[in-house]
Protein backbone atom coordinates (compact mmCIF):
# COMPACT_ATOMS: atom_id res chain seq x y z
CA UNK A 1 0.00 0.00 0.00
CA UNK A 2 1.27 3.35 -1.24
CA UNK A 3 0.51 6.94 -1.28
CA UNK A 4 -0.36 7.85 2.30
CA UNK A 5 -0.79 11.13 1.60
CA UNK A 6 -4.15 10.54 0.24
CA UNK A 7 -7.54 11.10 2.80
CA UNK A 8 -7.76 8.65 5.52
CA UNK A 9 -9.82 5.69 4.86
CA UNK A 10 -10.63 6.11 8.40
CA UNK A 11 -13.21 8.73 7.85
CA UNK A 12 -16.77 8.37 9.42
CA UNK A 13 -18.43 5.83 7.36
CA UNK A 14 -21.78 5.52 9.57
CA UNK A 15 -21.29 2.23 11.53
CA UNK A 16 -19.29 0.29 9.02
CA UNK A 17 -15.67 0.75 11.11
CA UNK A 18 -15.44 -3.11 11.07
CA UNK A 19 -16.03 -3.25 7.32
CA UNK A 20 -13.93 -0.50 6.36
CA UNK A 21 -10.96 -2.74 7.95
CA UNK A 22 -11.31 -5.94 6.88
CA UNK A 23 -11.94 -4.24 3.26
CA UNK A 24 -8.73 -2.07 4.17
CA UNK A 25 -6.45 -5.15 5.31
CA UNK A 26 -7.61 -7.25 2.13
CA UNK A 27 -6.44 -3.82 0.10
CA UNK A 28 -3.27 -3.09 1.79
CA UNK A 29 -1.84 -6.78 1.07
CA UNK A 30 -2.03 -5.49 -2.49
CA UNK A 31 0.21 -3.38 -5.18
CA UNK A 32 -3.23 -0.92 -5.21
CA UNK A 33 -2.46 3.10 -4.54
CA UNK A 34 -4.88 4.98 -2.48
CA UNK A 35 -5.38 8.20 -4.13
CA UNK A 36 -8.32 10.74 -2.78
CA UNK A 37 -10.75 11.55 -6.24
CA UNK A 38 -14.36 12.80 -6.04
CA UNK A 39 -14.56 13.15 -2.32
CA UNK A 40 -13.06 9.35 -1.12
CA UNK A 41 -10.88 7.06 -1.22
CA UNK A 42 -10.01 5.15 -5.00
CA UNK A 43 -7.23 2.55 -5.12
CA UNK A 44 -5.72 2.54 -8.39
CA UNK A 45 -3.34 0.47 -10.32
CA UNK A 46 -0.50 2.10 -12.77
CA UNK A 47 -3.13 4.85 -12.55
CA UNK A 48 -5.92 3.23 -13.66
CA UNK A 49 -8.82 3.64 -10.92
CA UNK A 50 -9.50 -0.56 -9.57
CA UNK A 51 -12.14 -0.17 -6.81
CA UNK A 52 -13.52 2.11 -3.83
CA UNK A 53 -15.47 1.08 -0.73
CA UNK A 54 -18.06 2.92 1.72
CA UNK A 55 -20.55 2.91 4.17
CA UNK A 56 -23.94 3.21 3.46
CA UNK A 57 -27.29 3.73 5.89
CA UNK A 58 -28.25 -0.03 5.36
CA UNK A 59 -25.41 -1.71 3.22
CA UNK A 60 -21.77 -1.02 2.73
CA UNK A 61 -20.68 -1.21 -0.77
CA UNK A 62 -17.17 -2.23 -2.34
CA UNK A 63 -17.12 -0.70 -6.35
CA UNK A 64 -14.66 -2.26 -9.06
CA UNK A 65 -14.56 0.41 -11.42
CA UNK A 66 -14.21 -2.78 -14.16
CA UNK A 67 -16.66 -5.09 -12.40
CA UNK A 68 -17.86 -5.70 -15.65
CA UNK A 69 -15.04 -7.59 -16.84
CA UNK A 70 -15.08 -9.50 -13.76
CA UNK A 71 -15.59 -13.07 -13.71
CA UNK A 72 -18.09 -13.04 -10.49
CA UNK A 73 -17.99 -16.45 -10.29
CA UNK A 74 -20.26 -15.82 -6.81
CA UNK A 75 -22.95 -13.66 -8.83
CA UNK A 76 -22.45 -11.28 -6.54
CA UNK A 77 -21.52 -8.00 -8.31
CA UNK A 78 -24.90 -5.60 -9.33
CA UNK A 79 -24.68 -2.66 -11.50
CA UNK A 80 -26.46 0.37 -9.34
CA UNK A 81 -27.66 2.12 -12.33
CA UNK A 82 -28.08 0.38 -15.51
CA UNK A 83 -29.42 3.29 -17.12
CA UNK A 84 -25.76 5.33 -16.72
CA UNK A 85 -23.51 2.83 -15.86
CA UNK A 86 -21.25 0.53 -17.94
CA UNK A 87 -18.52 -0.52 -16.38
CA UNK A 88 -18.93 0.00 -12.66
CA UNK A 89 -20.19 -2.98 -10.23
CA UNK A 90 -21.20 -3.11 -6.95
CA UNK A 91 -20.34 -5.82 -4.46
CA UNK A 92 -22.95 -4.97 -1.13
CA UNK A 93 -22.92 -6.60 2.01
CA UNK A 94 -25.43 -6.11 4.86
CA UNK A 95 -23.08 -6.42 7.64
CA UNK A 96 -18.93 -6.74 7.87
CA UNK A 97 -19.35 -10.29 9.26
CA UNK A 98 -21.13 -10.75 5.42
CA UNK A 99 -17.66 -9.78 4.04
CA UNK A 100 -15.70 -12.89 3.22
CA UNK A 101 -11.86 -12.18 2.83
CA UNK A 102 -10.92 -14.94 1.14
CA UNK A 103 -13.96 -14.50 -2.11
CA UNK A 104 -13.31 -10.64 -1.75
CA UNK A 105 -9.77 -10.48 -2.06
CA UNK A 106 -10.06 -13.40 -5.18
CA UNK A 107 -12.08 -10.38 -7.15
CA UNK A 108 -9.72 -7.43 -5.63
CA UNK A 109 -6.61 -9.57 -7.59
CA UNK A 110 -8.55 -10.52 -10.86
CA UNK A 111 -9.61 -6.71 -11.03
CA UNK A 112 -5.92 -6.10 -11.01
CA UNK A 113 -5.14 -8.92 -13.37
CA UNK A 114 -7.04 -7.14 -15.93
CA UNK A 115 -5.52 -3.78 -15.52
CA UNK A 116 -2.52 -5.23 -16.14
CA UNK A 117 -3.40 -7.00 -19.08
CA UNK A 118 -4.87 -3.38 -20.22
CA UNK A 119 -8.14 -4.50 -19.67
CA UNK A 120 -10.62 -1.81 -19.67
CA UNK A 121 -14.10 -0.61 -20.40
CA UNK A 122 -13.80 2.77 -22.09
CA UNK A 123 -16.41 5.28 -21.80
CA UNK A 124 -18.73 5.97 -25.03
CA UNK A 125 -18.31 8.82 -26.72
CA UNK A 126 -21.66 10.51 -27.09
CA UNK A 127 -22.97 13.19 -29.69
CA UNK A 128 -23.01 16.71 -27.98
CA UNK A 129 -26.31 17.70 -26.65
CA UNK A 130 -28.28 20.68 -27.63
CA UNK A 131 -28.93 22.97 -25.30
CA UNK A 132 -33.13 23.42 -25.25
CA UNK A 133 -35.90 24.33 -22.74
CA UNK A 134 -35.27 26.61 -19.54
CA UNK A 135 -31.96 26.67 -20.18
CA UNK A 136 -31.77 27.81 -24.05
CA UNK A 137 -34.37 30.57 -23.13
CA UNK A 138 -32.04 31.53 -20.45
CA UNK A 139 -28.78 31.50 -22.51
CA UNK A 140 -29.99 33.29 -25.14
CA UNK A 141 -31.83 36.11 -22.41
CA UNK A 142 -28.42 36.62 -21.29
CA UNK A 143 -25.19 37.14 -23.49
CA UNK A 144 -22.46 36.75 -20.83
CA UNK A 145 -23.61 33.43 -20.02
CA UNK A 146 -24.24 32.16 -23.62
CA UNK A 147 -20.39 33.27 -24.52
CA UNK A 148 -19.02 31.64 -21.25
CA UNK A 149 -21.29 28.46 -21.35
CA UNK A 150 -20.14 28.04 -25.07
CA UNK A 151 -17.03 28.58 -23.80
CA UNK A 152 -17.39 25.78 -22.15
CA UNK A 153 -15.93 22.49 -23.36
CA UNK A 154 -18.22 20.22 -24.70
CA UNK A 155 -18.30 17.79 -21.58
CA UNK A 156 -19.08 20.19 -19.15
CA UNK A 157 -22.24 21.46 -21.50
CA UNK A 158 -23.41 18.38 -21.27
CA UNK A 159 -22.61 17.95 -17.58
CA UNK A 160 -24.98 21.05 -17.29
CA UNK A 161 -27.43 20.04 -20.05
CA UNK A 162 -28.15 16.59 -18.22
CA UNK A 163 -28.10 18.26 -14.84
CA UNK A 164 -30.72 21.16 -15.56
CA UNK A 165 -32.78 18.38 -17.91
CA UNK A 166 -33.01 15.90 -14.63
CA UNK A 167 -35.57 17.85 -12.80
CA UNK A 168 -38.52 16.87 -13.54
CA UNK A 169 -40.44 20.25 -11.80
CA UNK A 170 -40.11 23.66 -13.58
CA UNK A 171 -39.49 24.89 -10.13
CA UNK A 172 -36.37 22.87 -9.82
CA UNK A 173 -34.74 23.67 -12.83
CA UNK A 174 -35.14 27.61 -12.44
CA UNK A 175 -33.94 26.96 -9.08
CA UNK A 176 -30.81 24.49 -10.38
CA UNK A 177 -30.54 27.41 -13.34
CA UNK A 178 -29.66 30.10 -10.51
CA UNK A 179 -27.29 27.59 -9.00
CA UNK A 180 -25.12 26.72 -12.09
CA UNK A 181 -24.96 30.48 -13.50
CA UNK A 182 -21.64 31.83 -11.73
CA UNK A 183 -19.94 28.54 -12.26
CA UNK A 184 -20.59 28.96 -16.04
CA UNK A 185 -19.88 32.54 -15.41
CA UNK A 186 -16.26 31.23 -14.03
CA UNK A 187 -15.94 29.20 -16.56
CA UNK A 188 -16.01 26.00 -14.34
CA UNK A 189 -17.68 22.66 -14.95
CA UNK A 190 -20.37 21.24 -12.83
CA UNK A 191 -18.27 18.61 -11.15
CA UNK A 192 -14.81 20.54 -11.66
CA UNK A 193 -15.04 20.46 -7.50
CA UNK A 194 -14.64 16.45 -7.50
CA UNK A 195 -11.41 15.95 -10.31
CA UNK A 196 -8.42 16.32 -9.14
């Protein structure tokens, strides 16, 4: 285990402290880097992000950010959000004395294995989204913010497009709209707070 300058594992996790170590000793009898990326703790291989573990009100959860590639020979890993997510699986366990060390650390190696063998799901590369609705009226009511959204790179549009296009009450998206305007107006992306 590398890179202690990273945030501490430790952090308050709800009730999980006994899952967080077994999940921690499992990790640190590995070649994985702890590095600190959106808010937590992500152990990463040559770079490549492997898997990152937390507490949850009724479950604690254990992600391999290439579960997909995984042979889950247990059928344990779930994907959380099949509508958004590709790679990304989810190992959950109701309580730490669910967490077997031998089974976890079997699927902590193999998710290694592959990112050594340059094993990877890469993201899709999706068309750029027009801007429409609440948000086009309000662009085009105000030129400062049209020139620095467009500004913008095309990612963080879309992190804004999908973000204002989520709510489902006009109320919420005027309100989100008044949110997002002096980060656009700083030229920032929507999640620019979480990368490194």
């Amino acid at each position: 285990m590398k890179n202690q300058k990273a945030g501490e594992w430790t952090k308050y996790n709800g009730n999980w402290t006994e899952a967080n170590e077994k999940i921690q000793q499992i990790v640190n009898e590995t070649e994985l880097v702890k590095e600190f990326k959106w808010g937590g703790d992500v152990y990463t291989f040559n770079k490549k992000n492997v898997l990152a573990f937390s507490g949850f009100k009724h479950h604690f959860a254990l992600w391999f950010h290439n579960g997909a590639l995984l042979t889950d020979s247990y059928n344990v890993l779930v994907n959380a959000n099949e509508a958004k997510t590709k790679a990304l699986r989810q190992w959950r366990f109701n309580s730490a004395e669910d967490i077997d060390v031998k089974k976890v650390k079997e699927y902590v190696l193999e998710a290694i294995r592959l990112v050594k063998e340059g094993k990877e799901i890469k993201p899709e590369k999706s068309a750029p989204k027009e801007v429409s609705g609440i948000l086009k009226d309000t662009l085009d009511q105000d030129i400062k913010l049209f020139t620095s959204f467009k500004a913008l790179t095309p990612g963080k549009q879309k992190e804004y497009i999908e973000y204002i296009e989520e709510a489902k009450q006009e109320k919420t998206k005027i309100s989100r709209i008044e949110k997002i305007k002096p980060l656009i107006l700083e030229g920032k992306g929507l999640n620019d707070k979480y990368r490194k």
